[in-house]
Protein backbone atom coordinates (compact mmCIF):
# COMPACT_ATOMS: atom_id res chain seq x y z
CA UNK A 1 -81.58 31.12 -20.31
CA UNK A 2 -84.42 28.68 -19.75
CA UNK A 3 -87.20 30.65 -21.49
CA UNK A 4 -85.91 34.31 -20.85
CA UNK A 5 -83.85 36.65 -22.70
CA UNK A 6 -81.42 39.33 -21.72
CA UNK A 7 -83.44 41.76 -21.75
CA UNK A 8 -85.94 40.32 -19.39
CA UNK A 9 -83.17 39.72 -17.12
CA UNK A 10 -81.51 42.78 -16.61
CA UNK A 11 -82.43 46.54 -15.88
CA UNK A 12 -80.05 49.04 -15.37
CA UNK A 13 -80.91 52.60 -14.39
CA UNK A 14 -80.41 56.16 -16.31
CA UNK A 15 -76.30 57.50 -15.17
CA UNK A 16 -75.20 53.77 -14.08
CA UNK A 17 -71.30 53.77 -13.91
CA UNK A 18 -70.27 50.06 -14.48
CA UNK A 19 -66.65 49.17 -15.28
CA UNK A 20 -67.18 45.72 -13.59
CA UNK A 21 -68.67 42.24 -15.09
CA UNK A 22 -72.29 41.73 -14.62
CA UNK A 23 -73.21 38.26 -15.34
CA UNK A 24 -76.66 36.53 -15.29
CA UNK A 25 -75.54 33.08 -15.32
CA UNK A 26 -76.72 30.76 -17.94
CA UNK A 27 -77.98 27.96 -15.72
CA UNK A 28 -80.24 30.06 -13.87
CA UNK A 29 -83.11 32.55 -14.54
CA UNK A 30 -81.48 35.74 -12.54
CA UNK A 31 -82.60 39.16 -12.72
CA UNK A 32 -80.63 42.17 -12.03
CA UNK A 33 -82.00 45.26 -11.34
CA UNK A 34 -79.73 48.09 -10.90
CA UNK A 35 -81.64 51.62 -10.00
CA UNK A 36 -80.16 54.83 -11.11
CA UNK A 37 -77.24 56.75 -10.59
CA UNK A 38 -75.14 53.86 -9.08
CA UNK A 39 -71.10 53.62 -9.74
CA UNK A 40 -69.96 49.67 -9.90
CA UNK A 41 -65.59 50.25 -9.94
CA UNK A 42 -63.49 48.20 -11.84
CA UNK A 43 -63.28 44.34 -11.32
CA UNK A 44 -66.58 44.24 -9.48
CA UNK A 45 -68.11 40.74 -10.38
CA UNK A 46 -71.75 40.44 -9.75
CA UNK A 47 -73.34 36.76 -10.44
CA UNK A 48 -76.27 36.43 -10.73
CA UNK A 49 -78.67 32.89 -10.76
CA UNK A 50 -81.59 34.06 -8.94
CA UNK A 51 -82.28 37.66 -8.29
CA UNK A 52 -79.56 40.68 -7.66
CA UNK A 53 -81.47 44.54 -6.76
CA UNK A 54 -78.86 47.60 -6.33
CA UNK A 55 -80.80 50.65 -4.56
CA UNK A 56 -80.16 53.97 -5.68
CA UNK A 57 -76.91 56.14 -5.23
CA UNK A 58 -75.13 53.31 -4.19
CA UNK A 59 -70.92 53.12 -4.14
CA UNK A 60 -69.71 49.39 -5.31
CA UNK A 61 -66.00 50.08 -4.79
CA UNK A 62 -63.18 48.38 -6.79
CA UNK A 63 -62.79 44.66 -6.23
CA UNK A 64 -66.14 43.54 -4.78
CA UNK A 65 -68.21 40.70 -5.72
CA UNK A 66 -71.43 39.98 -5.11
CA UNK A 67 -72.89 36.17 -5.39
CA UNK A 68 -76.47 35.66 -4.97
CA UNK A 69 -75.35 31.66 -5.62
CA UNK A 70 -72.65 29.02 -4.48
CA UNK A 71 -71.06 29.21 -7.60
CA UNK A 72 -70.73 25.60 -7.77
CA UNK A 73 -72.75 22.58 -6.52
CA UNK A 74 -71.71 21.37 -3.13
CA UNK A 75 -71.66 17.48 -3.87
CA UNK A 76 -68.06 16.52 -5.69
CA UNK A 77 -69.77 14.37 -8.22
CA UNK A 78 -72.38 17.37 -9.26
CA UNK A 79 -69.02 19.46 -9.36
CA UNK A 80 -67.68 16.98 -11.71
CA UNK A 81 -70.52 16.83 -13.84
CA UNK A 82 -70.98 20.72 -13.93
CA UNK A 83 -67.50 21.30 -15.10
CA UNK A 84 -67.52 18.60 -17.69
CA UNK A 85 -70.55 19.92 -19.08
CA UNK A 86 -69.09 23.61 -18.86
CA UNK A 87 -66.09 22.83 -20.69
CA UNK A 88 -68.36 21.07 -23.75
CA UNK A 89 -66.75 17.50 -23.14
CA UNK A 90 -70.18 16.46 -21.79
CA UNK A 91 -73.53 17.66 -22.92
CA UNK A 92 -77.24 17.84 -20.96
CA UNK A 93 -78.41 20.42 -17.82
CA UNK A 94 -76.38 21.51 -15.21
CA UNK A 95 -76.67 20.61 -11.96
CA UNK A 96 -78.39 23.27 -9.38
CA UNK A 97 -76.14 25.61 -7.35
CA UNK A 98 -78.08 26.64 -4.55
CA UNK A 99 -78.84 30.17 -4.81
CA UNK A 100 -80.53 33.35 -2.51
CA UNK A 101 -81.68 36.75 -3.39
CA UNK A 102 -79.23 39.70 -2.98
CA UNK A 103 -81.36 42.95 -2.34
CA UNK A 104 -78.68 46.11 -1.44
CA UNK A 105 -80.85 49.34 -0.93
CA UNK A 106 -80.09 52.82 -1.67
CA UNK A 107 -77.17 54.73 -0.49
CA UNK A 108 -74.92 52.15 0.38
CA UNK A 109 -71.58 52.11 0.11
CA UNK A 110 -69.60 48.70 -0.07
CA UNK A 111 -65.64 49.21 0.36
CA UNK A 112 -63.17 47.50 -1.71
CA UNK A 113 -63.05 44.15 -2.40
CA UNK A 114 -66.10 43.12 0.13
CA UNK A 115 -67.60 40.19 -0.37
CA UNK A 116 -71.75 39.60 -0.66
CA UNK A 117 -72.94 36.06 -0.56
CA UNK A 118 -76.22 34.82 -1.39
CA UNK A 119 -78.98 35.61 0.77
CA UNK A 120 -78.19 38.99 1.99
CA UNK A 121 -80.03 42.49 2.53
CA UNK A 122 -78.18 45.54 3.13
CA UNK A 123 -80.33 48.41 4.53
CA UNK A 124 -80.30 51.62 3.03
CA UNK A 125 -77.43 54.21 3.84
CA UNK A 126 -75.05 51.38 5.62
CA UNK A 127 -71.13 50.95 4.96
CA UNK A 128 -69.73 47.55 4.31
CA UNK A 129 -65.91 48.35 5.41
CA UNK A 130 -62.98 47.31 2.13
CA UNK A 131 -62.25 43.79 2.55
CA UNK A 132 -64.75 42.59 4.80
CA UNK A 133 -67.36 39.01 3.81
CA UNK A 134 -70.86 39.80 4.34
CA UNK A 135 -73.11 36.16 5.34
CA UNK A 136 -76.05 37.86 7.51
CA UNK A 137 -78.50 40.94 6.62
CA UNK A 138 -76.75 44.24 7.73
CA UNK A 139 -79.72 46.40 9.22
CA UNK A 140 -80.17 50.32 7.89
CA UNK A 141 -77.40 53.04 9.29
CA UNK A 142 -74.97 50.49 10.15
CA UNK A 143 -70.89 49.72 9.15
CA UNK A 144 -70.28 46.26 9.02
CA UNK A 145 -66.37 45.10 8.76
CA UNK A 146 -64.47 41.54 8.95
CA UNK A 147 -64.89 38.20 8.25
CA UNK A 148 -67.63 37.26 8.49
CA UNK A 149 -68.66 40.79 8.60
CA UNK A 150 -69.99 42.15 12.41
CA UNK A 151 -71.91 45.63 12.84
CA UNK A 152 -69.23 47.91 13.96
CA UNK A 153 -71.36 51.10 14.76
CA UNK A 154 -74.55 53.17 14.01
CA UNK A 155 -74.02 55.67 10.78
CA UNK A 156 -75.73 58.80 10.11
């Protein structure tokens, strides 16, 4: 993990539910930080290359994903290279994967199978509606729903 270990990478608060996949990826230096008393549902994915931070009390329904990276480099050839050296038919460093920091505050709620790309804040006590693809900061109070996800109303 280029100079860190595990534990340096991740922090996960006192009652944390998780029945989803956490994963600080190899080729990066992420760090997760997950507060306390947060519930992550079953088949959440979280990936993590630079920096993921969960705020307290929040819901990560069933489903969801959260990427604070592309996943993959965007040029075909880096692609190439990345998977050959993945799959241990090539050796040497991977390529970068371009990558943002994920920062979701306290009380949120994000419905099933949402989607949270790199570069996103989510203000405290807002509602990410089941299904929708989050691309821009959601401000505080709000429900967000659709693709790409659009403030729907004020919550309280």
């Amino acid at each position: 993990m280029n100079g860190k270990s595990g534990r340096d990478n991740l922090s996960i608060g006192d009652r944390v539910i998780c029945r989803g996949l956490l994963r600080v990826e190899g080729y990066g230096e992420g760090i997760l930080r997950i507060a306390p008393d947060v519930y992550i549902g079953d088949d959440v994915l979280i990936s993590v290359v630079e920096r993921v931070e969960i705020g307290t009390m929040t819901l990560i329904a069933h489903g969801t994903q959260i990427f604070d990276n592309d996943s993959h480099p965007l040029d075909s050839r880096d692609r190439e290279l990345d998977y050959r050296i993945i799959s241990k038919m090539q050796t040497g460093q991977r390529p970068k994967v371009n990558s943002a920091p994920v920062i979701i505050g306290s009380h949120v709620w994000l419905g099933f199978n949402s989607i949270i790309m790199k570069g996103v804040t989510i203000g405290d006590c807002s509602i990410v509606a089941s299904g929708s693809v989050v691309t821009k900061d959601v401000p505080a109070n709000t429900l967000v729903a659709g693709n790409p996800a659009r403030p729907i109303r004020e919550v309280t």
